[in-house]
Every structure is written in C-alpha cells, then in structure tokens.
C-alpha atoms as a PDB file:
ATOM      1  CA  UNK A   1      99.428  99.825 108.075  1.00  0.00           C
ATOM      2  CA  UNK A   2      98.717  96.467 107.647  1.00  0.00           C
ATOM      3  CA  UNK A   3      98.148  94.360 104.207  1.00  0.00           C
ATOM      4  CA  UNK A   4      95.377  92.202 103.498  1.00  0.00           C
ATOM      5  CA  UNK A   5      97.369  89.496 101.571  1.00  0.00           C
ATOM      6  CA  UNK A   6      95.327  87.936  98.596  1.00  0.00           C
ATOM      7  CA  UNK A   7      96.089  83.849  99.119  1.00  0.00           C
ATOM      8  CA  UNK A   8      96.514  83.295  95.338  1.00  0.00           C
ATOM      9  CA  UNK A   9      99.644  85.513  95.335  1.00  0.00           C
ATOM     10  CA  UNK A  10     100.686  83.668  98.586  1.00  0.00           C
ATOM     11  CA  UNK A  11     100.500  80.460  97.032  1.00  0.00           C
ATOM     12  CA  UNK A  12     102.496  81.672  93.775  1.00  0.00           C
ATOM     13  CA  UNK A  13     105.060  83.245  95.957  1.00  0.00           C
ATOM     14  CA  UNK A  14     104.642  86.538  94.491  1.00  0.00           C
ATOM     15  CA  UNK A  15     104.636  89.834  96.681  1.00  0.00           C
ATOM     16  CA  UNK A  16     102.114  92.123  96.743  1.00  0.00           C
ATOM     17  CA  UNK A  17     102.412  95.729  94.943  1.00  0.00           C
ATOM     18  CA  UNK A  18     102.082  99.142  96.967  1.00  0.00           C
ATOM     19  CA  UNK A  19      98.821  99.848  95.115  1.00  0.00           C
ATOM     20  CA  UNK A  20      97.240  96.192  97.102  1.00  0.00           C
ATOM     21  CA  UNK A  21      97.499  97.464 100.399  1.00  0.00           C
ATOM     22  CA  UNK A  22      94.421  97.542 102.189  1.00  0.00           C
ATOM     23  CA  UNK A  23      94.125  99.638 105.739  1.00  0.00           C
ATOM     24  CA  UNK A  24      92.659  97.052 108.418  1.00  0.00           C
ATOM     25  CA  UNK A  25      90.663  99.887 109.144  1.00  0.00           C
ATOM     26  CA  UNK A  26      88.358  99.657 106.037  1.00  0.00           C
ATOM     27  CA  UNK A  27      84.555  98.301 106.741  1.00  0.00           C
ATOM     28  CA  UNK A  28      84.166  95.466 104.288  1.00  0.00           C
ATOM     29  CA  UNK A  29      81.280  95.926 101.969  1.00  0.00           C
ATOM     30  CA  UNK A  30      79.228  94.040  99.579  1.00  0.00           C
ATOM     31  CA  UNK A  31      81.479  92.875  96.442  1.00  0.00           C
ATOM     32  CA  UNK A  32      79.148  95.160  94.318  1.00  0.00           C
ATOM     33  CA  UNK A  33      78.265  97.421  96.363  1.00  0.00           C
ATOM     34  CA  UNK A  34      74.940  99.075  98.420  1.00  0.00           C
ATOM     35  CA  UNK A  35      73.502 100.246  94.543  1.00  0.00           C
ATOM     36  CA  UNK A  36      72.959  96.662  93.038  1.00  0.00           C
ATOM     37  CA  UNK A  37      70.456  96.567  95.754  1.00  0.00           C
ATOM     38  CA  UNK A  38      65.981  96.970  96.013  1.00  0.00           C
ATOM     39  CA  UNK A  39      65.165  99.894  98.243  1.00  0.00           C
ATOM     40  CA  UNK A  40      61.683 101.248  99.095  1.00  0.00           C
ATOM     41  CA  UNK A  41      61.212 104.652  98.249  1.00  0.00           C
ATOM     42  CA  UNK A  42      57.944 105.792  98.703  1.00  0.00           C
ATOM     43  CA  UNK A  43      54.540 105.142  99.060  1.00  0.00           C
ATOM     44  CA  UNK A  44      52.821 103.937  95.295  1.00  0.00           C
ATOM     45  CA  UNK A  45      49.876 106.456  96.537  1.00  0.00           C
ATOM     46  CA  UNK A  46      52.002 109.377  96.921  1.00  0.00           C
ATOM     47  CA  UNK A  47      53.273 109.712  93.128  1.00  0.00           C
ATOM     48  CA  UNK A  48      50.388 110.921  91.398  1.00  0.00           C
ATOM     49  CA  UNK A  49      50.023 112.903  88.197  1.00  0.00           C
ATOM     50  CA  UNK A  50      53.335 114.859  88.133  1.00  0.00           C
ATOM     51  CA  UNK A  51      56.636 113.251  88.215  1.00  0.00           C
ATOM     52  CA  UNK A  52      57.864 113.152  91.853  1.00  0.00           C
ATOM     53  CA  UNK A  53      61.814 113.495  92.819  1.00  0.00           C
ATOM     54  CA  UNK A  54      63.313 111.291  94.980  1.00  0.00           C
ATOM     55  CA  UNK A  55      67.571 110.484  95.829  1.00  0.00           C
ATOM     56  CA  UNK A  56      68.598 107.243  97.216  1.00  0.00           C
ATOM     57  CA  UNK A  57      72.060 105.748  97.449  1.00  0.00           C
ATOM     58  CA  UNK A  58      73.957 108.933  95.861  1.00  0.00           C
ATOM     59  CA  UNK A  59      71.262 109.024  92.622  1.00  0.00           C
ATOM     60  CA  UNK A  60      68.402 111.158  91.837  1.00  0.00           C
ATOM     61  CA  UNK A  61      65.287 109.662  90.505  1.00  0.00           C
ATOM     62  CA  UNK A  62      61.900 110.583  89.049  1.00  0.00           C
ATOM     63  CA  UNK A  63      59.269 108.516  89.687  1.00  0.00           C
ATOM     64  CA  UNK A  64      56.119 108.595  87.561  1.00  0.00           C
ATOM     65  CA  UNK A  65      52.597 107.376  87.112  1.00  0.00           C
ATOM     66  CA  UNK A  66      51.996 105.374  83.827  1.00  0.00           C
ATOM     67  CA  UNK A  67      48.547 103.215  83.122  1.00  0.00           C
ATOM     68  CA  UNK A  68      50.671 100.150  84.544  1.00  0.00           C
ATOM     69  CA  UNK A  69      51.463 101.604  88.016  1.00  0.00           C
ATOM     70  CA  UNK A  70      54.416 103.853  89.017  1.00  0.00           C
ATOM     71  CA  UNK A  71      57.775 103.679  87.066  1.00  0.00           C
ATOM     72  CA  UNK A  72      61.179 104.733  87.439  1.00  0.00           C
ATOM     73  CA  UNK A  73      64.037 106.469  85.779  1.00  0.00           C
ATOM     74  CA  UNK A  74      67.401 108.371  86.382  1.00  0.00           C
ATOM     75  CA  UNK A  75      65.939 111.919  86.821  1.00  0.00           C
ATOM     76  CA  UNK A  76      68.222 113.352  84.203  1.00  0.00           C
ATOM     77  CA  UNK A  77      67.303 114.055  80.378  1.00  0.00           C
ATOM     78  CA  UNK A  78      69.897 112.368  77.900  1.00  0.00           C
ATOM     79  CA  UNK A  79      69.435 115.070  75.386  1.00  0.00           C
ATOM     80  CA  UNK A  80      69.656 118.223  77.426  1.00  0.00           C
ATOM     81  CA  UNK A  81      70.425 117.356  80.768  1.00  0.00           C
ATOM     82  CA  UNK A  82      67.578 119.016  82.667  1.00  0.00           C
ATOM     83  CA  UNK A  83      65.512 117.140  85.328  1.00  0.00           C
ATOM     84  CA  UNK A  84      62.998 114.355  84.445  1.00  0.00           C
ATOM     85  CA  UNK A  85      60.856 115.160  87.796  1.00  0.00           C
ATOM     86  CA  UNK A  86      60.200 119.336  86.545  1.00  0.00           C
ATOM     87  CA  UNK A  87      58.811 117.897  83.605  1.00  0.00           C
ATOM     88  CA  UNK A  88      55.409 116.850  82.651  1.00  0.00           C
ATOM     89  CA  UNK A  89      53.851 113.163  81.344  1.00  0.00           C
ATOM     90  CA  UNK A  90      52.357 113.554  78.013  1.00  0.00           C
ATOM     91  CA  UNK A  91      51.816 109.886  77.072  1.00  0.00           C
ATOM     92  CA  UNK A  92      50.856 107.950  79.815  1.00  0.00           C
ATOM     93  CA  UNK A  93      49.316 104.981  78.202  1.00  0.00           C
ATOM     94  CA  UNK A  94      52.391 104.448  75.999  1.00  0.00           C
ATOM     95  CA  UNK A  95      53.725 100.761  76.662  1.00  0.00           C
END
C-alpha cells in the first residue's frame, strides 16, 4: 500500500504515523466534501400546500411553501423527532 507523504513532514524530516497512510486507490474529493454544495431538487411548482419530502446527498429534507416562495429544512423535528414533511403548515405568512 502506498503512502501519500504530506511535504511539510518531508521537509521537517519527520516520518509519517500508521494512522497517515492513504491507499493510492482512494478517489480524491472536494476538501469539504459533495454536502457544502447547491443542488436542484425540484421543481418550485411542484411543492404546494403540504410539505413535500425530498433526500439528497445522504439527508432528508422537507420542503415547504411560505408567502416568500418555497423553503427548506432538515425534515426532522428537534423536539420529538418525527418528520417535518407528515406535518402540516399552520403559519405561512410568519417571517
């Protein structure tokens, strides 16, 4: 397996620990990662008066309808954990 040296250790002469090594074999990625990134989900005509479920990237959303346009949020409830998208809007003009 081979190591993917880091050039700062090179240059202080220090080797690198077990835990470093990298297979070769690894695709590199983005330094954040795919989630720090915009991604179309659907149509702005298709989320109408009910909350409508959506997963993208691992995460499930709920996407809603407010009197601003359609909004997002992690479709999980802090307080008891249910889904966001079974639920129903009750203040839609609320800022």
């Amino acid at each position: 397996m081979a190591a993917i040296e880091d050039p700062k250790v090179a240059r202080e002469g220090a080797a690198l620990e077990e835990s470093t090594i990298i297979p070769s074999e690894v695709p590199l990625a983005p330094v954040l990662g795919y989630r720090n990134y915009w991604y179309p989900l659907i149509e702005g005509r298709r989320v109408g008066s009910k909350p409508v479920a959506v997963r993208i990237v691992g995460e499930d959303f709920a996407l809603f309808r407010t009197a601003k346009g359609v909004a997002a949020l992690i479709d999980r409830c802090a307080h008891g954990g249910s889904r966001l998208s079974q639920g129903r809007i009750l203040f839609r003009d609320a800022p």
